[in-house]
Protein backbone atom coordinates (compact mmCIF):
# COMPACT_ATOMS: atom_id res chain seq x y z
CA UNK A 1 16.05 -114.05 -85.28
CA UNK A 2 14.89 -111.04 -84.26
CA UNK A 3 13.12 -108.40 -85.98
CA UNK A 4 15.96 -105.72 -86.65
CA UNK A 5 18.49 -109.02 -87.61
CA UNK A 6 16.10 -110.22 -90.29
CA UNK A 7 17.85 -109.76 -93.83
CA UNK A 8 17.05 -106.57 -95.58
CA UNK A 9 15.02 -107.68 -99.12
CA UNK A 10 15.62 -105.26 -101.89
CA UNK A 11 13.03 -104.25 -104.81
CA UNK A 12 14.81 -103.29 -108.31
CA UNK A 13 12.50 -101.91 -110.75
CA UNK A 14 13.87 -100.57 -114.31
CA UNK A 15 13.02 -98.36 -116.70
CA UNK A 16 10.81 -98.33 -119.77
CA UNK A 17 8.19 -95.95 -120.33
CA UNK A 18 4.50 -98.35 -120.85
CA UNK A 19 6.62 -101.53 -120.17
CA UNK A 20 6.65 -100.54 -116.59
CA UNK A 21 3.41 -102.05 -116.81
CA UNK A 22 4.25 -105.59 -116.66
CA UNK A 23 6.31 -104.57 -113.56
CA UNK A 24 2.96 -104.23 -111.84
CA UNK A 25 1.17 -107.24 -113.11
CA UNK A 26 4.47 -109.03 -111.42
CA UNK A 27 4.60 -107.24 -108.20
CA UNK A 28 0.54 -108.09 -107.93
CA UNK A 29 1.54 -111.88 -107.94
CA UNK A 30 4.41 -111.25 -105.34
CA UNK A 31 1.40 -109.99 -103.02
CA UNK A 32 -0.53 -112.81 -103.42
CA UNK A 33 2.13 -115.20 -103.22
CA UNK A 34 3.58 -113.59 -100.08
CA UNK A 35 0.33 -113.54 -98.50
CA UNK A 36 1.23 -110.95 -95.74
CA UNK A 37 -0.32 -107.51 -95.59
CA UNK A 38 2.98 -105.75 -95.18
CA UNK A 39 5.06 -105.62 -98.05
CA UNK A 40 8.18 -108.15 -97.79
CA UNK A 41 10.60 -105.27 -99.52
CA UNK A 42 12.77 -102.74 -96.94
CA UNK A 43 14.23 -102.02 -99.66
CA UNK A 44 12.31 -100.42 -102.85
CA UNK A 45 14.31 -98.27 -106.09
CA UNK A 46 13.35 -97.62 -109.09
CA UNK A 47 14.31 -95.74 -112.54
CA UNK A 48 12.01 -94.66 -115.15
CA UNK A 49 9.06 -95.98 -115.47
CA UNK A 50 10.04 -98.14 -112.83
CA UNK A 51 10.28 -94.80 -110.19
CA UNK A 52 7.16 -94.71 -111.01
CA UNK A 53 6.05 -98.31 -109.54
CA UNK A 54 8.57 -97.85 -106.75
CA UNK A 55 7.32 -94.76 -105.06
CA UNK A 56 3.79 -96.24 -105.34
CA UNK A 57 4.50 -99.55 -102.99
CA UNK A 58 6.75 -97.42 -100.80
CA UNK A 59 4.05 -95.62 -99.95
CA UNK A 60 1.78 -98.49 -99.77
CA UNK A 61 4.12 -100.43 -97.76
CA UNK A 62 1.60 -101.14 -94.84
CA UNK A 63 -1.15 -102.65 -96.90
CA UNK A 64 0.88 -104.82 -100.29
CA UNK A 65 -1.92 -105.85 -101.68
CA UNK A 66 -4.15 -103.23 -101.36
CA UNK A 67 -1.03 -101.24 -103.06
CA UNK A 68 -0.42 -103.58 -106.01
CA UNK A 69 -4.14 -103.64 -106.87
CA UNK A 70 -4.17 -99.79 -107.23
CA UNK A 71 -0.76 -100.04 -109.36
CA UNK A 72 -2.86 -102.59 -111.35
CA UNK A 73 -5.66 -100.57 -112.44
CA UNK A 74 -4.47 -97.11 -112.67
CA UNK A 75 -1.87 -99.56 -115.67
CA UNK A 76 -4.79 -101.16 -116.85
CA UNK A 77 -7.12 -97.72 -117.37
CA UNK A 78 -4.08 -95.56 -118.36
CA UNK A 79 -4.97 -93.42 -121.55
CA UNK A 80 -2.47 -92.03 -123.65
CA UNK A 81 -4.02 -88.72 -122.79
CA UNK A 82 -3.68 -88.83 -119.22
CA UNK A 83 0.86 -88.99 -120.33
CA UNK A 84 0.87 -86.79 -122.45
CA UNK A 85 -1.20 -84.43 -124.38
CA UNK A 86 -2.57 -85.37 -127.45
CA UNK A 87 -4.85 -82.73 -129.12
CA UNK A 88 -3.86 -81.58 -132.56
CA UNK A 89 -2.85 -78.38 -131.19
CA UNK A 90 -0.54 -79.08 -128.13
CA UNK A 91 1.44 -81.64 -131.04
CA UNK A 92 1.22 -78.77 -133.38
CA UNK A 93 2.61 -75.93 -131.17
CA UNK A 94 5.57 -78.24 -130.54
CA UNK A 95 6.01 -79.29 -134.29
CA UNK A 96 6.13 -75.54 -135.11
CA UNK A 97 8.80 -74.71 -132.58
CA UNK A 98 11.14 -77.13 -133.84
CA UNK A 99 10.67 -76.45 -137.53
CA UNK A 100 10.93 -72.61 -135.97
CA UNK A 101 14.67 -73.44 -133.88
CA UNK A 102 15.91 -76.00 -136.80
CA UNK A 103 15.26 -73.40 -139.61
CA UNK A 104 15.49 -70.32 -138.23
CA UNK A 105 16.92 -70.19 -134.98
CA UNK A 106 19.98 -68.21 -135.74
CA UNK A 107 17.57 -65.80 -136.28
CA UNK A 108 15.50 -65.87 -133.13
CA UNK A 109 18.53 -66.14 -130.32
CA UNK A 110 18.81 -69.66 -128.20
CA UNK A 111 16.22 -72.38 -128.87
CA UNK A 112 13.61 -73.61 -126.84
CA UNK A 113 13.00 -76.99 -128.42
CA UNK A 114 14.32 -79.81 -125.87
CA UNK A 115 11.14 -82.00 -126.15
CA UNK A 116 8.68 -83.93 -128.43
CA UNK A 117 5.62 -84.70 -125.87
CA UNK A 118 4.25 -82.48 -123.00
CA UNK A 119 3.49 -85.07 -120.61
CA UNK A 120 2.32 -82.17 -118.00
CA UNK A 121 -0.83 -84.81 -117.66
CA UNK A 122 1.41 -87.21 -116.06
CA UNK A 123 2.39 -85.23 -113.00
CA UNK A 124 -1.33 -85.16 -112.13
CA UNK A 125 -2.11 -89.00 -112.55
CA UNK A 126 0.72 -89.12 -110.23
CA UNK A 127 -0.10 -86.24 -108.00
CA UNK A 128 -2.33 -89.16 -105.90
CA UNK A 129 0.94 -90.87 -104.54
CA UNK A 130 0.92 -90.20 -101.26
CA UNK A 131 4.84 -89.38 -100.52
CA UNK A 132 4.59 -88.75 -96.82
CA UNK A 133 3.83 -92.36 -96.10
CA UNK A 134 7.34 -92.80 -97.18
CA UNK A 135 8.44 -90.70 -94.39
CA UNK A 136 6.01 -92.48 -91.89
CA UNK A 137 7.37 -96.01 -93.01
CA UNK A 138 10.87 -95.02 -92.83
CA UNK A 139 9.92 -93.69 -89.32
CA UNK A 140 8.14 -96.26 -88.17
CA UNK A 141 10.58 -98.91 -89.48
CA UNK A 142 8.67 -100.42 -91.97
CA UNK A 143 10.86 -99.37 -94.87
CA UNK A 144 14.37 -99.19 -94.86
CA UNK A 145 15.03 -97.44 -97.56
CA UNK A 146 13.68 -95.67 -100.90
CA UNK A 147 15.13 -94.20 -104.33
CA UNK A 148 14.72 -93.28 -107.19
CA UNK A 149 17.21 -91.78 -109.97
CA UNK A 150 17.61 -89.36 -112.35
CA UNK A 151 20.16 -87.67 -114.97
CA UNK A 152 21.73 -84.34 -114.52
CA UNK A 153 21.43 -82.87 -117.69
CA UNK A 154 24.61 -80.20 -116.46
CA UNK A 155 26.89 -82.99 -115.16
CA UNK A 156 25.76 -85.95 -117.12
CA UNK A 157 25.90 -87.77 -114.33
CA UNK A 158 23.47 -90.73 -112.13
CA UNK A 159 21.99 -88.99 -109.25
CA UNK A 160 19.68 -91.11 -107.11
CA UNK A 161 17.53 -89.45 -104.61
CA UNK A 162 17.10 -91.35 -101.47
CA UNK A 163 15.38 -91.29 -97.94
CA UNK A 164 16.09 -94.05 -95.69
CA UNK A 165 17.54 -94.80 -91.88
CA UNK A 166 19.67 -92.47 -90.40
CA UNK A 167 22.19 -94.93 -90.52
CA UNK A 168 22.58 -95.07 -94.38
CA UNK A 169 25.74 -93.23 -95.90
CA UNK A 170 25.55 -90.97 -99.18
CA UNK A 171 27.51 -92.77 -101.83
CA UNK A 172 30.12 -91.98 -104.56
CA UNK A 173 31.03 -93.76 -107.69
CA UNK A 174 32.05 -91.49 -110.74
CA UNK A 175 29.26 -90.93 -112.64
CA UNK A 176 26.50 -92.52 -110.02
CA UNK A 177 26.21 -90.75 -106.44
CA UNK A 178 23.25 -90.18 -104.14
CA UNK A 179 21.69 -87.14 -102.32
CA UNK A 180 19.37 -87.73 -99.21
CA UNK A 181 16.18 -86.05 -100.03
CA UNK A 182 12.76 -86.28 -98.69
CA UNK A 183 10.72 -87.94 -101.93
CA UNK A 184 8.39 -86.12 -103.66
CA UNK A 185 6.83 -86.06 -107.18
CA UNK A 186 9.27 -83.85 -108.66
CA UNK A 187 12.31 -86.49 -108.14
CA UNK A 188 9.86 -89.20 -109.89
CA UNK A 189 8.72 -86.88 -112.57
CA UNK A 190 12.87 -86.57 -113.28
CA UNK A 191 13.28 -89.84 -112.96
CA UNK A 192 10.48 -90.61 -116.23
CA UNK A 193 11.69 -87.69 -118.44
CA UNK A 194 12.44 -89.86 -121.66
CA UNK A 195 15.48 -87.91 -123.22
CA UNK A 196 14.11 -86.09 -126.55
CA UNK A 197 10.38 -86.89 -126.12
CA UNK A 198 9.22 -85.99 -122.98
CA UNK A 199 10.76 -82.14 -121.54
CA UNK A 200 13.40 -81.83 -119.08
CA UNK A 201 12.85 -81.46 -115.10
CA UNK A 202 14.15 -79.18 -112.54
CA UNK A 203 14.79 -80.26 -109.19
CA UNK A 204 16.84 -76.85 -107.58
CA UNK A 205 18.59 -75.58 -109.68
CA UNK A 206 19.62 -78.48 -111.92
CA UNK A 207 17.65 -79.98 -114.42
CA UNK A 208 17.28 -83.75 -115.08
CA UNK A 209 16.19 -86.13 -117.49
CA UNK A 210 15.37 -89.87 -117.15
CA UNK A 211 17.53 -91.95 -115.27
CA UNK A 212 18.59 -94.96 -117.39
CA UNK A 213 20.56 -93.01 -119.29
CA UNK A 214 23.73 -93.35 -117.31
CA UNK A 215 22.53 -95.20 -114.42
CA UNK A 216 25.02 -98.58 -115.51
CA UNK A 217 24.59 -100.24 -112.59
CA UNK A 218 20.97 -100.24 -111.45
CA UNK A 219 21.44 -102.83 -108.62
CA UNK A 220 23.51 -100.33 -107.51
CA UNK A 221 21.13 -98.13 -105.40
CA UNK A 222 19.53 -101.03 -103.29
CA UNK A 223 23.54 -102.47 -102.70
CA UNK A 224 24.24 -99.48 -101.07
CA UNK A 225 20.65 -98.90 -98.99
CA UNK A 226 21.83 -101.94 -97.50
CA UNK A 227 19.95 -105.11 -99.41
CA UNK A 228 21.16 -108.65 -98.29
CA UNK A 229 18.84 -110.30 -101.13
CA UNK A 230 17.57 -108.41 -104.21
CA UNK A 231 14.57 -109.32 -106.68
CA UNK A 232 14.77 -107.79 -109.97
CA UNK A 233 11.91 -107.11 -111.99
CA UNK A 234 13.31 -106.62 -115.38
CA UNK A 235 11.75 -105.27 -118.86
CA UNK A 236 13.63 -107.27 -121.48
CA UNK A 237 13.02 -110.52 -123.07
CA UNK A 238 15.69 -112.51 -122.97
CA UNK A 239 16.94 -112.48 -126.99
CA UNK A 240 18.60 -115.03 -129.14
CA UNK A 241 21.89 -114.75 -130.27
CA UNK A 242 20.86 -113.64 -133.80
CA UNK A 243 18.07 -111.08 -133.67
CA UNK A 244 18.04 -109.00 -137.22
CA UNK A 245 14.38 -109.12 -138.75
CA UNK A 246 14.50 -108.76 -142.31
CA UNK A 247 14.09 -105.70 -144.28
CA UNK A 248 10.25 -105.02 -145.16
CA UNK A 249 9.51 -104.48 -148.76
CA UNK A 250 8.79 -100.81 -148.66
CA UNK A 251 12.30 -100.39 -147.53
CA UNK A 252 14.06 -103.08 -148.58
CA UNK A 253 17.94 -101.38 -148.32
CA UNK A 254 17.66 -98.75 -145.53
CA UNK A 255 17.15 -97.97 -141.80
CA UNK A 256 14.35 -95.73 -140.72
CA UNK A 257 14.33 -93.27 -138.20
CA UNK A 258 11.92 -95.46 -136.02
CA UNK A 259 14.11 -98.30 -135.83
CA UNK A 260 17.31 -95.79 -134.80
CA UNK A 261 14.69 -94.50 -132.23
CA UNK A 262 13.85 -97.78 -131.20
CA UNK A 263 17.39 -99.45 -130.49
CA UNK A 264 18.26 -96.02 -128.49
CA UNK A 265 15.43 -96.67 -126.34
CA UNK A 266 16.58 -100.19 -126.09
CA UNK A 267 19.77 -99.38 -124.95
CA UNK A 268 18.75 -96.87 -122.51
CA UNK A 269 15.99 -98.92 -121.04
CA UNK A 270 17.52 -102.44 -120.95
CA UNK A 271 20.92 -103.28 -121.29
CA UNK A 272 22.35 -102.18 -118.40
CA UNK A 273 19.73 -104.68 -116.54
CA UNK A 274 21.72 -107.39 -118.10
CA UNK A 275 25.13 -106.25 -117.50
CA UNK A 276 24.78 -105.31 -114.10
CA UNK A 277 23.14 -109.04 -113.26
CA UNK A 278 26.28 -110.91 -114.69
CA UNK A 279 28.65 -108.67 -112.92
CA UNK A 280 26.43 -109.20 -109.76
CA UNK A 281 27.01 -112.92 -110.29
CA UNK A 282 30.35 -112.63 -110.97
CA UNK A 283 31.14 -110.59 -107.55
CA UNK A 284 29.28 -113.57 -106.09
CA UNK A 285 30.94 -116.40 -107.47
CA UNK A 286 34.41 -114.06 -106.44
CA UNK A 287 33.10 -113.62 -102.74
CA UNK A 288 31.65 -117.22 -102.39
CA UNK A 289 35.73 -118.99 -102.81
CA UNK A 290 36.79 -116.03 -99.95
CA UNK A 291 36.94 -116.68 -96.61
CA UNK A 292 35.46 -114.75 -93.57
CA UNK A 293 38.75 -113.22 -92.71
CA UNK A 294 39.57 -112.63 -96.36
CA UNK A 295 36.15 -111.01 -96.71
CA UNK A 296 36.71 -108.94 -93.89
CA UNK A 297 40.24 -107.72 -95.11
CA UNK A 298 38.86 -106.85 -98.63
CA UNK A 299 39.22 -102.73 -98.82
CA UNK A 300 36.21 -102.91 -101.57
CA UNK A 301 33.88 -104.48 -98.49
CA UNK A 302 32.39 -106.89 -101.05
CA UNK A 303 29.17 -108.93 -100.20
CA UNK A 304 27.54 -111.96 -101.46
CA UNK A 305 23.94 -110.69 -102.39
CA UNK A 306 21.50 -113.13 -103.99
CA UNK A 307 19.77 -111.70 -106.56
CA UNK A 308 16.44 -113.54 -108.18
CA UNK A 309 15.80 -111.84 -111.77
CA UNK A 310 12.13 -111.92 -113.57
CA UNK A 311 11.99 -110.92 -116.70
CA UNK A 312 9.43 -111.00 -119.43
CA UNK A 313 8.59 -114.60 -121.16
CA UNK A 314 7.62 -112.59 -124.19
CA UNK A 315 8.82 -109.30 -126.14
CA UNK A 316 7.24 -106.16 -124.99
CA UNK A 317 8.18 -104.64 -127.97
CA UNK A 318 6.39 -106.76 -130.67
CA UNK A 319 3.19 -107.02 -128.55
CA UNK A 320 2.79 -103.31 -129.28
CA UNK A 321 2.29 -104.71 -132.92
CA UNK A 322 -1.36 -104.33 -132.77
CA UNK A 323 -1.70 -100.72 -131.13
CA UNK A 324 -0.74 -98.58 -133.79
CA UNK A 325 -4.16 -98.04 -134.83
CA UNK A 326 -5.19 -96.87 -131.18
CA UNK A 327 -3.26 -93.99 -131.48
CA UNK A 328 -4.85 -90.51 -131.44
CA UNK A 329 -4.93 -89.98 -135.67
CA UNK A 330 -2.47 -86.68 -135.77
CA UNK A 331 0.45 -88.73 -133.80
CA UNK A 332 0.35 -91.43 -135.88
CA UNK A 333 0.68 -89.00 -138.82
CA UNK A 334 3.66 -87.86 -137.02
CA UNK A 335 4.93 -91.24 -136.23
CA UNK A 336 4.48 -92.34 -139.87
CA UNK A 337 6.54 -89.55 -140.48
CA UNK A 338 9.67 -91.02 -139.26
CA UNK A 339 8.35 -94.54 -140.17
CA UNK A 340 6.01 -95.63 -138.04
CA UNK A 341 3.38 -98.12 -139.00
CA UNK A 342 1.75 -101.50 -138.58
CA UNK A 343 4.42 -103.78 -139.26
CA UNK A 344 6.94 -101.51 -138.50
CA UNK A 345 8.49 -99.02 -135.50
CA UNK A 346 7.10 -101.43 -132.80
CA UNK A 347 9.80 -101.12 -130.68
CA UNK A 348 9.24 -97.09 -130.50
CA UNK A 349 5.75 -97.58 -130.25
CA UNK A 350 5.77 -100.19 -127.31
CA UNK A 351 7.75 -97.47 -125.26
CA UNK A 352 4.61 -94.70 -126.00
CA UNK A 353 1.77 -97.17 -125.96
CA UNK A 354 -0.11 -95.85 -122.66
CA UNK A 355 -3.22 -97.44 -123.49
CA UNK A 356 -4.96 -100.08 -121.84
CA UNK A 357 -5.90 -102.49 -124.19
CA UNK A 358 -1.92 -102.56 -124.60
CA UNK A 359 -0.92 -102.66 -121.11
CA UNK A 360 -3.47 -105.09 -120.06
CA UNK A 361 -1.47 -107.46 -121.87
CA UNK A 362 1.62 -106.66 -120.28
CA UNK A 363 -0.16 -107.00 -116.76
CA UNK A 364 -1.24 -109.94 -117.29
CA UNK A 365 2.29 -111.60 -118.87
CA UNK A 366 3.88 -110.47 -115.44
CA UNK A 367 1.36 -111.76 -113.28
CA UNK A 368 1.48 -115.17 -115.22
CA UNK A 369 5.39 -115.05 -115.47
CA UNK A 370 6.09 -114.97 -111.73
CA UNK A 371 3.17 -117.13 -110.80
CA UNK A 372 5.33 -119.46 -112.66
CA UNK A 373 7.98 -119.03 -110.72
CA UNK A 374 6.14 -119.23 -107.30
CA UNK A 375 8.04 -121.82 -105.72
CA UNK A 376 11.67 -120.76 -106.92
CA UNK A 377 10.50 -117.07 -105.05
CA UNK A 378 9.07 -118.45 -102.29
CA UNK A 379 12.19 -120.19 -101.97
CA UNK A 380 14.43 -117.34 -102.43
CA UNK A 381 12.12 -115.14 -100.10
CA UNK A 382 12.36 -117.97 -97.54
CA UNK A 383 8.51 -118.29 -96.97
């Protein structure tokens, strides 16, 4: 089979603020695994904190492991600080605003408050991904395709920004359609703009927030680059059918605002993962009983994509259980505000815990979860 016949492998990486870190510990294992110098995806999106991870092997497409080891340690030495600012007066200038806009902002014309974190230090951790080698890889053939999406604040809807063969046709579905852009950090920067906490992006004249908010189909993107076989590296731990903790003591009848916080990340970040994998299997099971010639006369031009999901053997969330003391002192005031505190809010907390004794942990879990899967990849990536 020649080169340009060989099957186009996909790369789907989701969303999740510092979970994105066990993302890397997994693609790390893939390289070894693999064994090859190029990387074995064509075919690389990513929302979130998973844009993040995406862009980064695009561009170091030509050397995997050399790529995945970088992704590994800037995850493993990430400071809160180098996310988001955390001095007692950046948190303070932002306090002040709101209680300014919430109490008087009749008073002072249109409010300014869209944001809870200035994570202006994250655009210059990421400032060292080189986004050209995108370009060259595309050119050169090496990479099929790349995206990454976002979520127009003025439209509410999924855009994902792409770059990719010539051949590859813009898309349309409702609320999720693509524009062909050349990458650059402003489309990840979108991409990782948590709704609420961290501000609001432009890109044009639009502005855009992260991307899991309405992206409901995140396989999506890669179907329509052109994947025949998808891996998905997912955030979520796969939960029993009944998951309700009991109430602490110190608030025995009520629900705080870090637990609200916490299930709306949740369901930004991870459910769609799941949904969009059993419909995926569903559409497979559906094309599998059809024919060739009923294939080829089906006006929805359905394909039967194998998709190979890993996903966390743990929960993310509660092995943020022992951070809350490594946060700078003023945010956990803040967070204790709403909350926030040892035993409680971890599920908030695992979202904003850029620190690396935190996602060491989470590096390691992915690197040990697919390294138990080795032979069931290796299968699926016919090696």
């Amino acid at each position: 089979m020649g080169a340009l016949q060989k099957p186009k492998l996909g790369l789907v990486l989701t969303g999740g603020g510092a979970h994105a870190a066990y993302q890397a510990g997994v693609l790390r294992g893939i390289a070894e695994i693999v064994g090859s110098k190029e990387s074995p995806f064509s075919i690389v999106t990513g929302v979130s904190g998973g844009a993040v991870n995406s862009a980064a092997l695009g561009a170091g497409s030509d050397d995997v492991r050399l790529a995945t080891e970088k992704l590994w340690n800037v995850w493993k030495n990430i400071k809160l600080e180098d996310v988001f600012k955390t001095d007692p007066l950046s948190l303070l200038k932002i306090g002040s605003r709101w209680i300014k806009d919430l109490s008087f902002g009749e008073y002072f014309g249109s409010s300014s408050s869209n944001y809870l974190l200035d994570n202006s230090p994250l655009e210059k951790l990421l400032g060292v991904i080189d986004f050209a080698a995108i370009e060259r890889h595309i050119a050169s053939g090496l990479l099929h395709g790349v995206g990454v999406t976002a979520t127009n604040y003025g439209s509410g809807r999924a855009v994902t920004f792409f770059d990719g063969e010539p051949s590859i046709m813009p898309w349309f579905r409702g609320m999720r359609f693509s524009v062909r852009k050349r990458l650059k950090l402003e489309h990840v920067m979108a991409s990782i703009a948590i709704p609420v906490l961290f501000p609001p992006v432009q890109v044009e004249s639009c502005f855009f927030g992260d991307g899991c908010i309405r992206q409901n189909a995140p396989l999506s993107p890669a179907i329509h680059l052109g994947a025949d076989r998808i891996v998905v590296i997912g955030i979520q731990h796969p939960r029993s059918e009944i998951d309700c903790p009991p109430p602490t003591e110190d608030h025995p009848n009520q629900v705080l605002m870090v637990d609200i916080a916490g299930v709306l990340l949740n369901a930004v970040f991870m459910d769609a993962v799941d949904l969009d994998l059993n419909r995926m299997q569903r559409v497979n099971r559906t094309v599998a009983l059809l024919t060739p010639e009923q294939r080829a006369q089906n006006p929805d031009e359905l394909r039967y994509i194998p998709v190979l999901a890993i996903q966390p053997s743990k929960n993310l969330n509660t092995m943020a259980s022992e951070q809350f003391g490594k946060f700078p002192v003023i945010l956990r005031h803040l967070l204790r505000g709403i909350g926030a505190a040892d035993e409680k809010g971890w599920t908030l907390l695992s979202y904003l815990a850029f620190d690396g004794s935190y996602t060491s942990l989470l590096l390691e879990l992915g690197y040990q979860d697919v390294m138990a899967q080795r032979e069931s990849l290796k299968e699926f990536l016919e090696i």
